[in-house]
C-alpha atoms as a PDB file:
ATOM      1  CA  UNK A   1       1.436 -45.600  12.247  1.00  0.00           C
ATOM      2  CA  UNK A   2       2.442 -42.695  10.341  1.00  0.00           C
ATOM      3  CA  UNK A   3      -0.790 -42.346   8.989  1.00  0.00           C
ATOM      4  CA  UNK A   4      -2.769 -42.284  12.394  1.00  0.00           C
ATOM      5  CA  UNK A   5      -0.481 -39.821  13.699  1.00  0.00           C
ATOM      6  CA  UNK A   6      -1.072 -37.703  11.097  1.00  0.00           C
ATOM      7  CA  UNK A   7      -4.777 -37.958  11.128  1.00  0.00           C
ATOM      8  CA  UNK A   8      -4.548 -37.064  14.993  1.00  0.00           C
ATOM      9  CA  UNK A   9      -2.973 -34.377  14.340  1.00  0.00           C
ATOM     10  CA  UNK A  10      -5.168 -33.057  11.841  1.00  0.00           C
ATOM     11  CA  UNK A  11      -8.239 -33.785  13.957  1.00  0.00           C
ATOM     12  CA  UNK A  12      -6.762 -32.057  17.097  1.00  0.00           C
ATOM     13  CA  UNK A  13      -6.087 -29.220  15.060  1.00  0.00           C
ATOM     14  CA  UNK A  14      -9.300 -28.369  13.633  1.00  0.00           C
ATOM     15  CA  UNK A  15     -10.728 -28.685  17.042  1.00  0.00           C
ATOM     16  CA  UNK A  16      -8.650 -26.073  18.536  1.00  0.00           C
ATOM     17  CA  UNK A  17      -8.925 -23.707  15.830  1.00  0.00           C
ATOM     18  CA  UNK A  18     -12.986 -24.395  15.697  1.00  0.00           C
ATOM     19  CA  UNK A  19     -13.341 -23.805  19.634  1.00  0.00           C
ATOM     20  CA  UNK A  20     -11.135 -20.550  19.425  1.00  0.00           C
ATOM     21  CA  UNK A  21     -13.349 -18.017  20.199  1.00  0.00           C
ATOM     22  CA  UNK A  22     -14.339 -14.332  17.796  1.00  0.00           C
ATOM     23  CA  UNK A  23     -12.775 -11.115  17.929  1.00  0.00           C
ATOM     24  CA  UNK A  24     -12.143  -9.151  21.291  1.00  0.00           C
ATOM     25  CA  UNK A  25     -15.108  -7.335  21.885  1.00  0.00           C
ATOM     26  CA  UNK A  26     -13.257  -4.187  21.070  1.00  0.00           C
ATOM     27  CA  UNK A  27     -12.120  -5.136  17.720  1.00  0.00           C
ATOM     28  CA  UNK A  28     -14.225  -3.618  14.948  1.00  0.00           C
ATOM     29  CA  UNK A  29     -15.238  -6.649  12.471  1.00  0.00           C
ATOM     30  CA  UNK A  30     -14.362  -4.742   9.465  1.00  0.00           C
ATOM     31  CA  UNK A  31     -11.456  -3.161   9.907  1.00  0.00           C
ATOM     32  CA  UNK A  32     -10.381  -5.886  12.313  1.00  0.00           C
ATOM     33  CA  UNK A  33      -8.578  -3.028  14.187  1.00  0.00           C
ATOM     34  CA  UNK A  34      -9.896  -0.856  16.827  1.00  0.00           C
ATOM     35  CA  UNK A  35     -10.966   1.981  14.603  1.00  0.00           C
ATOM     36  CA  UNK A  36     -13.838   1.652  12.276  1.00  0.00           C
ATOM     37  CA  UNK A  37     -12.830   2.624   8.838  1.00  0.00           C
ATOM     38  CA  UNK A  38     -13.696   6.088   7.451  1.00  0.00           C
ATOM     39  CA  UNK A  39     -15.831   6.007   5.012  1.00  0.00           C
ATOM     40  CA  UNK A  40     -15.239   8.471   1.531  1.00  0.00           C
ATOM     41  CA  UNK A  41     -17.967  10.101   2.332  1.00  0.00           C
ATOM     42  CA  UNK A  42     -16.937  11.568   5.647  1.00  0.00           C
ATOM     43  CA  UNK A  43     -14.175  13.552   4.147  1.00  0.00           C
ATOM     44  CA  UNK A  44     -13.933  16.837   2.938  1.00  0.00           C
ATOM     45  CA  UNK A  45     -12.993  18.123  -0.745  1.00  0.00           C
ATOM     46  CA  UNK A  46      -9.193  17.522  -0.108  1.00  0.00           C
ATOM     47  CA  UNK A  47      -9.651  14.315   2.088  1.00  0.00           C
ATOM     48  CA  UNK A  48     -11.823  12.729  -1.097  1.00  0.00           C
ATOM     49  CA  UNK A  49      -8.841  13.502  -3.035  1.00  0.00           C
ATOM     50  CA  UNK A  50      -6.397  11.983  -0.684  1.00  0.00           C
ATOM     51  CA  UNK A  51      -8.745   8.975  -0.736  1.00  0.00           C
ATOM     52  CA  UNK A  52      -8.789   8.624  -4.231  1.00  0.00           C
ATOM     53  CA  UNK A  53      -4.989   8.820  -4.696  1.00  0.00           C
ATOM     54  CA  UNK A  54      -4.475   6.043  -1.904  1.00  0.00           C
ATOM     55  CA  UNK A  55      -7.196   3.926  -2.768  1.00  0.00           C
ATOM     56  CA  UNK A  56      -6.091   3.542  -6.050  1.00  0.00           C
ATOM     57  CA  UNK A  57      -8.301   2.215  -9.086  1.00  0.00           C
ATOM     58  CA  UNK A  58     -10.188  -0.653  -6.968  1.00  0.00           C
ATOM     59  CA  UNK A  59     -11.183   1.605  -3.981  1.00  0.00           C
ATOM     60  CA  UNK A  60      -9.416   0.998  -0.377  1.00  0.00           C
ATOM     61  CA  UNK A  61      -8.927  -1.989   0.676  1.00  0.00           C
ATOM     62  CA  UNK A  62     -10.841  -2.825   4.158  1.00  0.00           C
ATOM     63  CA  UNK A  63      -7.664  -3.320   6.473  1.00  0.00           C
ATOM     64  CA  UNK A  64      -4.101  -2.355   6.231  1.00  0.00           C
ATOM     65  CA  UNK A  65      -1.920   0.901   6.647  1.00  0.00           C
ATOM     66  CA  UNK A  66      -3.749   2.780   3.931  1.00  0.00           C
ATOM     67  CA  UNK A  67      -7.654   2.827   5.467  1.00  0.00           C
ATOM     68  CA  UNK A  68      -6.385   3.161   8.842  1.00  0.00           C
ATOM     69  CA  UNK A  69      -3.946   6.230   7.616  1.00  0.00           C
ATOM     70  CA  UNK A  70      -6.764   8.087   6.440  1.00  0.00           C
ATOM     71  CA  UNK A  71      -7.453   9.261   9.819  1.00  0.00           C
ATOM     72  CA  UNK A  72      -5.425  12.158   8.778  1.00  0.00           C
ATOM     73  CA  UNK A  73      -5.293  12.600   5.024  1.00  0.00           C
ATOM     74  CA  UNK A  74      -2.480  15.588   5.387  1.00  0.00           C
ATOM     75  CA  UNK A  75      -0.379  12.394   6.440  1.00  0.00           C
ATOM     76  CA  UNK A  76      -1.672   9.776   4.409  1.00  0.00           C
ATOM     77  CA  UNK A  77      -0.817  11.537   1.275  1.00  0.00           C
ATOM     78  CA  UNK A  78       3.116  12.130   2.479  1.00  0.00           C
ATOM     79  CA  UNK A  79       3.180   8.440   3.332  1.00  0.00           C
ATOM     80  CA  UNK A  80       1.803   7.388   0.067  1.00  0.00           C
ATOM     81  CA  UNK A  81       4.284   9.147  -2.041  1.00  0.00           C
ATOM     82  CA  UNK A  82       7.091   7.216   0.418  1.00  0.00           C
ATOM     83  CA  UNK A  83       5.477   4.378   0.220  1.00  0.00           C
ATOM     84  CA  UNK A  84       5.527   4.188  -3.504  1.00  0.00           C
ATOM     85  CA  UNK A  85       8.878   5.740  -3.794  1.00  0.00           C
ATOM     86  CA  UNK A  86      10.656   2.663  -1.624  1.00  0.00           C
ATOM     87  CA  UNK A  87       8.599   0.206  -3.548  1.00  0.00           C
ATOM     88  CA  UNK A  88      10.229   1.623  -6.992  1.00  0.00           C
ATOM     89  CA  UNK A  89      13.654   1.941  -5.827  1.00  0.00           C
ATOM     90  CA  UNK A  90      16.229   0.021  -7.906  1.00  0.00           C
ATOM     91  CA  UNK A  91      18.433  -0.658  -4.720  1.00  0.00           C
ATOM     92  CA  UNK A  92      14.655  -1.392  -2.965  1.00  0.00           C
ATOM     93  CA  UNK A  93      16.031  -4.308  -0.431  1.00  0.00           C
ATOM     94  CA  UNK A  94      19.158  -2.453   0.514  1.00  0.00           C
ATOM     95  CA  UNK A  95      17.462   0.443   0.685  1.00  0.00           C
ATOM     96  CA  UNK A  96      14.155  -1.090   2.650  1.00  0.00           C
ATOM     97  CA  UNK A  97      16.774  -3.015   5.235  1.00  0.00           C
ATOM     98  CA  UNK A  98      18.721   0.119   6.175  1.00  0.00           C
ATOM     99  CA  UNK A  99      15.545   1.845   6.649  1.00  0.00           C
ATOM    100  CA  UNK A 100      13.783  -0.936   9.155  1.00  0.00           C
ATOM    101  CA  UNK A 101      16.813  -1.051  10.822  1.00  0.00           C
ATOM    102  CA  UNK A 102      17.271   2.688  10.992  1.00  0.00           C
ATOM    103  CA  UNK A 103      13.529   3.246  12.134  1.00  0.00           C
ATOM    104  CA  UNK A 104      13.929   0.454  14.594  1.00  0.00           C
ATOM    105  CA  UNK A 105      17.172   2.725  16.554  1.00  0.00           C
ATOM    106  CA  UNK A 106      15.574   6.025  16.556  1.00  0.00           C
ATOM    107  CA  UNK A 107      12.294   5.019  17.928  1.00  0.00           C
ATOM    108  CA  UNK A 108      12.748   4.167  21.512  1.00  0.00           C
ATOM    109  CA  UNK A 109      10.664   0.595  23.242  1.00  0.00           C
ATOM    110  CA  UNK A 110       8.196   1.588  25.026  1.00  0.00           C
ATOM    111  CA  UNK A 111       7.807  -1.096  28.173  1.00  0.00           C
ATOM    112  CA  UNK A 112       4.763  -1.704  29.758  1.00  0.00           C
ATOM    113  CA  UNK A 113       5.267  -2.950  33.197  1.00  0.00           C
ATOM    114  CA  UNK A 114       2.986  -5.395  34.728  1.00  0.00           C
ATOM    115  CA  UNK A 115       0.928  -5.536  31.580  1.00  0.00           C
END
């Protein structure tokens, strides 16, 4: 009985995830965000550099903070270098829960109503 329930499961669950439907219409396929990602050669001198120092050894990675922050390369570098910093910090998951929690109280929710 166990079994069949199991296997019902299963079946129902494929079906469901095999009728859902594609991305939104407005959903770029690569990025899977709204913005299309910016391509290297789109930048300027500085931007390359930027995009080279993010990117890392591989090249960027299709989705994620880092393509999508290269929008503005005079901010993606800052955020980088924080990024990286928090990640090498000894006292990293005190250090990463004080500032979620802190970033969490100083920005204000924004409500949408009737949305």
């Amino acid at each position: 009985m166990r079994m069949l329930l199991g296997l019902i499961v299963i079946v129902v669950s494929v079906a469901v995830v095999g009728g859902q439907s594609g991305l939104a219409p407005d959903i770029h396929p690569e990025s899977l965000s709204r913005l299309p990602p910016v391509q290297r050669d789109s930048l300027d001198a500085e931007g390359k550099r930027v995009w080279d120092l993010v990117g890392g050894g591989p090249g960027m990675p299709k989705t994620g903070p880092a393509p999508v922050s290269m929008y503005s390369p005079s901010i993606a570098e800052p955020i980088h270098f924080l990024n990286q910093n928090l990640k090498d910090c000894r006292w990293q998951p005190l250090l990463r829960a004080v500032g979620v929690a802190r970033s969490a109280r100083v920005r204000p929710a924004i409500r949408v109503v009737g949305a």
